[in-house]
C-alpha atoms as a PDB file:
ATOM      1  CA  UNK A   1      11.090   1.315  43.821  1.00  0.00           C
ATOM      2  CA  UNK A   2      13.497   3.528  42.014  1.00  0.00           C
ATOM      3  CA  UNK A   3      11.619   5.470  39.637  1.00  0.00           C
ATOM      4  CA  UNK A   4      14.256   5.806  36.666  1.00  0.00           C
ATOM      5  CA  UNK A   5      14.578   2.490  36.813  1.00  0.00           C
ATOM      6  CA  UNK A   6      10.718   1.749  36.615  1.00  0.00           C
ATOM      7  CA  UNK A   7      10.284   4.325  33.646  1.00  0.00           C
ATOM      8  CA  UNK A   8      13.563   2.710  32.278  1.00  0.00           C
ATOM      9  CA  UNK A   9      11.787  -0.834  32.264  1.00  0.00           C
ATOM     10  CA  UNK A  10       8.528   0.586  31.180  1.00  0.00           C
ATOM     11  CA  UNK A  11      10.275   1.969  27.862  1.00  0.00           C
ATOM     12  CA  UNK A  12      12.343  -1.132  27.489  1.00  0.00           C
ATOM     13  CA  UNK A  13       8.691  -2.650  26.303  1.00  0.00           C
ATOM     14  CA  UNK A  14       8.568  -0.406  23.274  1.00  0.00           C
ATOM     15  CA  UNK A  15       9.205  -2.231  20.094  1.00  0.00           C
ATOM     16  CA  UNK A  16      13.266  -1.887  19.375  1.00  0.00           C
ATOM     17  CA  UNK A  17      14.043  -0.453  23.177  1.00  0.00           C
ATOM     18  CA  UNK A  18      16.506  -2.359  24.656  1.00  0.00           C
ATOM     19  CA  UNK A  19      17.194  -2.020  28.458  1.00  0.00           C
ATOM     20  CA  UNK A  20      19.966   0.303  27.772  1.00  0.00           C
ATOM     21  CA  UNK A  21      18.149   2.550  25.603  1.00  0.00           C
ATOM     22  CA  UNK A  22      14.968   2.585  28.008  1.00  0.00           C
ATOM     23  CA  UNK A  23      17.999   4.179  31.088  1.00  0.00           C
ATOM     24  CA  UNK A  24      18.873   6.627  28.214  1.00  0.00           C
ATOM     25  CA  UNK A  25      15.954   8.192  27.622  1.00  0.00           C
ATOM     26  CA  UNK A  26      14.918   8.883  31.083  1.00  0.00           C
ATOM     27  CA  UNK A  27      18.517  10.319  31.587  1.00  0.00           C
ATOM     28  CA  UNK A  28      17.578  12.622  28.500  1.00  0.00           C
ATOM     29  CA  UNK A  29      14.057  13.478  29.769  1.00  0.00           C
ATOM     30  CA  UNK A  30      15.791  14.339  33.594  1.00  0.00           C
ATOM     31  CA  UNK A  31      17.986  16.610  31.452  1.00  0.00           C
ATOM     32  CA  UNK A  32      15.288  18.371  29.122  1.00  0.00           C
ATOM     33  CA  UNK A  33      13.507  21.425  30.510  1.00  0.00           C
ATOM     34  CA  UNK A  34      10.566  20.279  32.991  1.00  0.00           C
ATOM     35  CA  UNK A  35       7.812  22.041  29.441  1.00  0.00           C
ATOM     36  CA  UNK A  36       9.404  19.610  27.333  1.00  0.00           C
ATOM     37  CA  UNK A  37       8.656  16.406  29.853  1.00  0.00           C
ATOM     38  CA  UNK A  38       5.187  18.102  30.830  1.00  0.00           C
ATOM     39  CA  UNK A  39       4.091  17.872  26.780  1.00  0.00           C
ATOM     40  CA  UNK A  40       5.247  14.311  26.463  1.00  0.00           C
ATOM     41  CA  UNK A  41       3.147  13.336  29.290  1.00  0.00           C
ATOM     42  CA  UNK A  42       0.324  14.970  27.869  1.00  0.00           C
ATOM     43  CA  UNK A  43       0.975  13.532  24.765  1.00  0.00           C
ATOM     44  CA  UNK A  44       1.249  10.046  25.774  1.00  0.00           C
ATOM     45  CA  UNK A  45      -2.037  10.481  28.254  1.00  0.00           C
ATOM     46  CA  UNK A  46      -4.372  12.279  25.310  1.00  0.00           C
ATOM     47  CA  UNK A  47      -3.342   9.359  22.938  1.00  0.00           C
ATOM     48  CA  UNK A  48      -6.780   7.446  23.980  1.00  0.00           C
ATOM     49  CA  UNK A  49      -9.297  10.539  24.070  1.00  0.00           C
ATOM     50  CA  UNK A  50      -8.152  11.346  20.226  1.00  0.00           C
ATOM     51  CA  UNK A  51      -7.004   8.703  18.216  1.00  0.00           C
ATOM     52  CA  UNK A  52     -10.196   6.266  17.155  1.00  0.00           C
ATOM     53  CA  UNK A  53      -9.533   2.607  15.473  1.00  0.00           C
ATOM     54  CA  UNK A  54     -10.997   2.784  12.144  1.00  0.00           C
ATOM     55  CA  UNK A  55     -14.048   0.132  12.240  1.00  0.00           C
ATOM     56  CA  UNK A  56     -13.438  -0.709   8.401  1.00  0.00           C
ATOM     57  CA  UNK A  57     -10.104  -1.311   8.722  1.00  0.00           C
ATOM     58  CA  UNK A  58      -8.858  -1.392  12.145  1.00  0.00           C
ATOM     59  CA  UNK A  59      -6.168   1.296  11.460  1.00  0.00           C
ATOM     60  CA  UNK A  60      -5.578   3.708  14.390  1.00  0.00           C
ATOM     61  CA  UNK A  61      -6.445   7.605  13.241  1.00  0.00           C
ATOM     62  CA  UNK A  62      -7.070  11.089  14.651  1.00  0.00           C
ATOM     63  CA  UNK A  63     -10.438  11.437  12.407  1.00  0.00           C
ATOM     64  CA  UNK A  64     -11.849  14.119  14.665  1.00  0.00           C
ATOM     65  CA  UNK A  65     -15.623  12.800  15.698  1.00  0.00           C
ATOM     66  CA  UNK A  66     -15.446  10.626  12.154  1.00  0.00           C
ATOM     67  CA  UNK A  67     -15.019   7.141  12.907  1.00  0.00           C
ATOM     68  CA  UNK A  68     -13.675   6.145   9.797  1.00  0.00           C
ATOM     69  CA  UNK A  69     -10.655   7.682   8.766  1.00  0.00           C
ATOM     70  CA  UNK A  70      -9.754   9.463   5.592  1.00  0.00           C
ATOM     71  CA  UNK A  71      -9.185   6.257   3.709  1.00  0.00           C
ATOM     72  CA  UNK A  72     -12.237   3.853   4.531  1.00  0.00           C
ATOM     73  CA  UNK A  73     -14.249   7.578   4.209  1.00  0.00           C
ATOM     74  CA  UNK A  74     -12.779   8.325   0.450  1.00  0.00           C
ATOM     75  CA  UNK A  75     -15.312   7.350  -2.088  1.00  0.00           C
ATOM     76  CA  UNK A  76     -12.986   7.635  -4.892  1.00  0.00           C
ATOM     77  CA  UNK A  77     -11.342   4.874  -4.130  1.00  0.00           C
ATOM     78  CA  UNK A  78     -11.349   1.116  -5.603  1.00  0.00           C
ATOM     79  CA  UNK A  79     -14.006  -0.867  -3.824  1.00  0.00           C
ATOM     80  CA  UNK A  80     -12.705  -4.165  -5.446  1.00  0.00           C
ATOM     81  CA  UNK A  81      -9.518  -4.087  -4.325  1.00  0.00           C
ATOM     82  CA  UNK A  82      -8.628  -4.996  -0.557  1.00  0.00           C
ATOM     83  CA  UNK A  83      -4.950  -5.050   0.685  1.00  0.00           C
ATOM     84  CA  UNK A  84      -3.803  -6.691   4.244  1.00  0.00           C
ATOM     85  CA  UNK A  85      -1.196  -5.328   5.741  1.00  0.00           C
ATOM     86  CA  UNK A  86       0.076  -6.114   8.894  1.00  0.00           C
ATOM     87  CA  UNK A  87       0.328  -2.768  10.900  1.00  0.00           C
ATOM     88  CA  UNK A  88      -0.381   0.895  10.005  1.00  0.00           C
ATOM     89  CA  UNK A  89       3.091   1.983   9.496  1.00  0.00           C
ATOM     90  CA  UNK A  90       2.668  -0.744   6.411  1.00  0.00           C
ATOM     91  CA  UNK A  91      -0.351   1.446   4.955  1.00  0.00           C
ATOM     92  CA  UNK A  92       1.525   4.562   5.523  1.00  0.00           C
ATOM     93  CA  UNK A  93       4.468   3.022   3.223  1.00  0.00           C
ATOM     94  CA  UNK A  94       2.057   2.024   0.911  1.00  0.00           C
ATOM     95  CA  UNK A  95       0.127   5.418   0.766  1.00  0.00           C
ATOM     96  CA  UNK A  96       3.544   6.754   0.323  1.00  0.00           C
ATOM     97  CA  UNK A  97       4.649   4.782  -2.661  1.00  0.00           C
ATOM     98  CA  UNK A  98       1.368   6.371  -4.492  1.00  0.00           C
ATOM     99  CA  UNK A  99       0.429   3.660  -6.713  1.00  0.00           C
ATOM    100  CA  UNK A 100      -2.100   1.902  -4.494  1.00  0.00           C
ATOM    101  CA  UNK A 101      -5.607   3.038  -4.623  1.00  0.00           C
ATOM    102  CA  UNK A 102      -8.120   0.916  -3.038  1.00  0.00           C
ATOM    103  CA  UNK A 103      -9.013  -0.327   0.407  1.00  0.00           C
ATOM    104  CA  UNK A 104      -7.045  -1.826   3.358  1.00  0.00           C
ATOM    105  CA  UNK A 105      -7.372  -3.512   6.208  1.00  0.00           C
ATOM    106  CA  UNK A 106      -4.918  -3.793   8.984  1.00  0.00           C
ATOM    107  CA  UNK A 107      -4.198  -7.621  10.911  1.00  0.00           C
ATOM    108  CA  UNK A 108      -2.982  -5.961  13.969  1.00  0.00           C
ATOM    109  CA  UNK A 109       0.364  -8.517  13.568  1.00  0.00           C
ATOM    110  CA  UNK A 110       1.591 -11.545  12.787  1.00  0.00           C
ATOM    111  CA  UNK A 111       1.503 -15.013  13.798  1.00  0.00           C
ATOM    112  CA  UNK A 112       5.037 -16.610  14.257  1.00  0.00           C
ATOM    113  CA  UNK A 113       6.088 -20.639  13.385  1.00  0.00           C
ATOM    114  CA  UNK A 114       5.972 -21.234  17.469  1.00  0.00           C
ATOM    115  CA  UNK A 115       2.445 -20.137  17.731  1.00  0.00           C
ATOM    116  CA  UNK A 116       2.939 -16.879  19.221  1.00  0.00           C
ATOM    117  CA  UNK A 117       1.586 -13.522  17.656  1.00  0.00           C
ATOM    118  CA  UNK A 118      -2.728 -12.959  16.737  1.00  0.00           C
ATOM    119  CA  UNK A 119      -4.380 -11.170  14.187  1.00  0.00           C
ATOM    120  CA  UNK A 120      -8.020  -9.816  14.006  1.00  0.00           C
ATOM    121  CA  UNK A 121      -9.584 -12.525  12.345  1.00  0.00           C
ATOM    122  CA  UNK A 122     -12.740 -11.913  13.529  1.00  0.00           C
ATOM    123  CA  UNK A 123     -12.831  -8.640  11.650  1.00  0.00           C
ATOM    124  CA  UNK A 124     -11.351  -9.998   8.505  1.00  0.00           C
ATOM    125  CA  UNK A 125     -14.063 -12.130   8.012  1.00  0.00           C
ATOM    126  CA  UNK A 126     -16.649  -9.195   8.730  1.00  0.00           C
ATOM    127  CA  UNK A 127     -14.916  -7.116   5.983  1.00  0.00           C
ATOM    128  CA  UNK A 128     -14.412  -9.538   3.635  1.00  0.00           C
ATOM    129  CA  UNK A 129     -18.357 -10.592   3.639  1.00  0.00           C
ATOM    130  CA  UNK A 130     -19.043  -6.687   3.767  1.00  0.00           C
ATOM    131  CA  UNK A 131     -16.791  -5.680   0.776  1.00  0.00           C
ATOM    132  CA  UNK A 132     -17.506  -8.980  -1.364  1.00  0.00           C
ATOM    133  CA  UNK A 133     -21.211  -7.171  -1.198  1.00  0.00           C
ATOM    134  CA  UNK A 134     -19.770  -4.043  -1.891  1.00  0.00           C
ATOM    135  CA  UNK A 135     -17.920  -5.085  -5.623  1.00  0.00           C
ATOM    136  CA  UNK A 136     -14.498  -6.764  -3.494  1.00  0.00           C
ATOM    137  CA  UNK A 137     -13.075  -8.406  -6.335  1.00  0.00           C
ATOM    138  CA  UNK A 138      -9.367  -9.194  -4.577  1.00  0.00           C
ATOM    139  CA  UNK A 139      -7.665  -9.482  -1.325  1.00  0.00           C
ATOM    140  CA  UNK A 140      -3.755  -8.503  -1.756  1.00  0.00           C
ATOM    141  CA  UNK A 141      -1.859  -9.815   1.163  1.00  0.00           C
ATOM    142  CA  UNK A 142       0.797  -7.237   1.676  1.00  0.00           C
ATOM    143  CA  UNK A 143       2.867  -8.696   4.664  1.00  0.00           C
ATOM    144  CA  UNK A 144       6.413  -8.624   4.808  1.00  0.00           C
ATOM    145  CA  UNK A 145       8.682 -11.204   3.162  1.00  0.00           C
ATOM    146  CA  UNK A 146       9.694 -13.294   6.441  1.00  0.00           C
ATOM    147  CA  UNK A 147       8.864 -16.375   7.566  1.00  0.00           C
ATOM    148  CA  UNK A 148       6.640 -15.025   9.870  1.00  0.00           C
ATOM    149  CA  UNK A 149       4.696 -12.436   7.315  1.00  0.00           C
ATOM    150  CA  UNK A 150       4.393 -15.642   5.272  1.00  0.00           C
ATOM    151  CA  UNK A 151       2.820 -18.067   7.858  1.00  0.00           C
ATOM    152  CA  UNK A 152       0.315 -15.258   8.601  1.00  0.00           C
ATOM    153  CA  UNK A 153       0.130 -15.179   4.784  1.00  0.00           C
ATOM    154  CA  UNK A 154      -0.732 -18.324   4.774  1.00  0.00           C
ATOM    155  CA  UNK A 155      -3.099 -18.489   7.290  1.00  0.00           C
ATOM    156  CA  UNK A 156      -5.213 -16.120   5.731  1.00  0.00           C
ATOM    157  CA  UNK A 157      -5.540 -17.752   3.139  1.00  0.00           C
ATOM    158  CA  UNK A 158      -7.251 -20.427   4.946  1.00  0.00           C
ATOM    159  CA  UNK A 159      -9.446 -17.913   6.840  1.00  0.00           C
ATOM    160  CA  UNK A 160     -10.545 -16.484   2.894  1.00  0.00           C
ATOM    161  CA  UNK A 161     -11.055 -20.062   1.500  1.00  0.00           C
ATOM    162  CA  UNK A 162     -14.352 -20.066   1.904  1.00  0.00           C
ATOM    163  CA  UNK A 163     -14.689 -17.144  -0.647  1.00  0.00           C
ATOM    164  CA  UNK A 164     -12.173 -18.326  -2.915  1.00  0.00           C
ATOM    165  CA  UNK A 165     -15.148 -18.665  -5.959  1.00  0.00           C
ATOM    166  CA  UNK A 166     -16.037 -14.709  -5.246  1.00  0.00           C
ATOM    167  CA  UNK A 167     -12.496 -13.112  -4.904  1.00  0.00           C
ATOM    168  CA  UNK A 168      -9.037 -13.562  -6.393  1.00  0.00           C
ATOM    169  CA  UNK A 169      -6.266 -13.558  -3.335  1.00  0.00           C
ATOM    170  CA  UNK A 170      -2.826 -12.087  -4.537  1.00  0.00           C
ATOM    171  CA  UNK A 171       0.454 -11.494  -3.336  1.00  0.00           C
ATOM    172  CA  UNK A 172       3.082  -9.133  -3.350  1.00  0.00           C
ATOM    173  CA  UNK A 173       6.025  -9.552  -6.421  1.00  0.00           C
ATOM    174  CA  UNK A 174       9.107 -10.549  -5.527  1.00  0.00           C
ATOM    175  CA  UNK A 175      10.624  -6.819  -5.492  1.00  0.00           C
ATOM    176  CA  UNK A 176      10.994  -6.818  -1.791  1.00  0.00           C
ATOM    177  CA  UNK A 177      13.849  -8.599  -0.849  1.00  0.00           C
ATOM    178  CA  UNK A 178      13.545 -11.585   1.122  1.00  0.00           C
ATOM    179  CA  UNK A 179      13.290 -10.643   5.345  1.00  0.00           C
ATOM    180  CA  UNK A 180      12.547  -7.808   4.804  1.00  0.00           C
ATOM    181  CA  UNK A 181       9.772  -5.522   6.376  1.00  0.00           C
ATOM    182  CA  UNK A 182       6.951  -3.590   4.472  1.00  0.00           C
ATOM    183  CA  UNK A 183       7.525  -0.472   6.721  1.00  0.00           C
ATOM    184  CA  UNK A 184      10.982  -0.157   5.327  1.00  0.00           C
ATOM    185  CA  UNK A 185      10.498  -0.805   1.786  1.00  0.00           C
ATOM    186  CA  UNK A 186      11.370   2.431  -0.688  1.00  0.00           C
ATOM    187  CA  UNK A 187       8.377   3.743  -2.573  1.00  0.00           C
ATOM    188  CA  UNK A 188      10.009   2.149  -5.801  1.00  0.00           C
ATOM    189  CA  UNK A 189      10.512  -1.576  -4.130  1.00  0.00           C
ATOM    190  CA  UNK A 190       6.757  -1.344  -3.208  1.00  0.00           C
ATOM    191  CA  UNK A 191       5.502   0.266  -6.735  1.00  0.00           C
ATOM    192  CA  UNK A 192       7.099  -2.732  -8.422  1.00  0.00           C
ATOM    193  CA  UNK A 193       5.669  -4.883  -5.862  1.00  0.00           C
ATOM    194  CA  UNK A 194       2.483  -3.907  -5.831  1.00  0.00           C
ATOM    195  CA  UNK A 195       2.636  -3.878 -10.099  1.00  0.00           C
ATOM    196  CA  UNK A 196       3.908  -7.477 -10.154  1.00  0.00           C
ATOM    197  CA  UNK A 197       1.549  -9.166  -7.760  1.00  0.00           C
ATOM    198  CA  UNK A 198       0.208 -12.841  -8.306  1.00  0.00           C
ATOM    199  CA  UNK A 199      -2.341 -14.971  -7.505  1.00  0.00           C
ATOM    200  CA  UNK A 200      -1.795 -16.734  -3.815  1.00  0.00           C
END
């Protein structure tokens, strides 16, 4: 088999890497000096020796021997406030915006209209129970506004029903525009999100 096009199809499979793109990047890393492809490699093969997945709240971090990262660890933070996101690059935008202060957990996705898509239920359920003892007083569901963020949305809330008497589930406000992604949201869209949340 030709190997660029084997790397070229094993690229495509990134998220946004089209065919084309995937060719392009192994004509860019055939051009780049052979140190530059040697650290990539090493990169990409050291990525499961030191980055952990948080076991509070499943987000992927390079904590060192910790196994909670920097977040879950913080005991400043609020304990009665939990926010699900759908992927890490969501908390990151979140973090970034400032305003946010107490826990998250990450769903590892969405779950689309055709059935497609999963998200760590399991481990939802284990956190909720575990922060409800710990003061959790309400679950913010921070996914972004498309159809799919809000079928996951509302799937959740069916997983949390059962608690329903102990916490208050919330949304977002309406400051993110419809279809679009958490991720990409500026640090004011998300403030004024965040600020005018409501009950789900």
């Amino acid at each position: 088999m030709d190997r660029i096009d084997e790397l070229a199809r094993a690229l495509a499979k990134l998220p946004g890497i089209g065919p084309r793109q995937g060719k392009r990047f192994v004509y860019y890393l055939l051009s780049a000096p052979e140190s530059e492809r040697t650290r990539l490699a090493a990169l990409i093969s050291s990525l499961g020796n030191d980055v952990r997945q948080c076991p509070e709240c499943q987000r992927f971090h390079t904590g060192g021997s910790a196994d909670a990262c920097l977040y879950c660890a913080d005991r400043g933070r609020d304990d009665s406030l939990l926010m699900l996101v759908e992927k890490d690059q969501d908390l990151a935008a979140i973090e970034r915006a400032g305003t946010y202060r107490g826990r998250y957990f990450v769903l590892g996705g969405v779950l689309t209209l055709s059935g497609k898509g999963a998200i760590r239920e399991k481990e939802l359920l284990n956190t909720t129970r575990r922060r409800i003892v710990g003061g959790l007083k309400e679950a913010v569901l921070a996914l972004s506004a498309t159809s799919e963020g809000e079928h996951t949305a509302d799937h959740v809330r069916l997983l949390l029903a059962p608690y329903r008497n102990q916490i208050k589930i919330s949304t977002l406000g309406r400051g993110l525009a419809t279809g679009s992604e958490l991720e990409y949201s500026d640090a004011e869209t998300l403030r004024a999100a965040l600020a005018g949340r409501k009950e789900a």
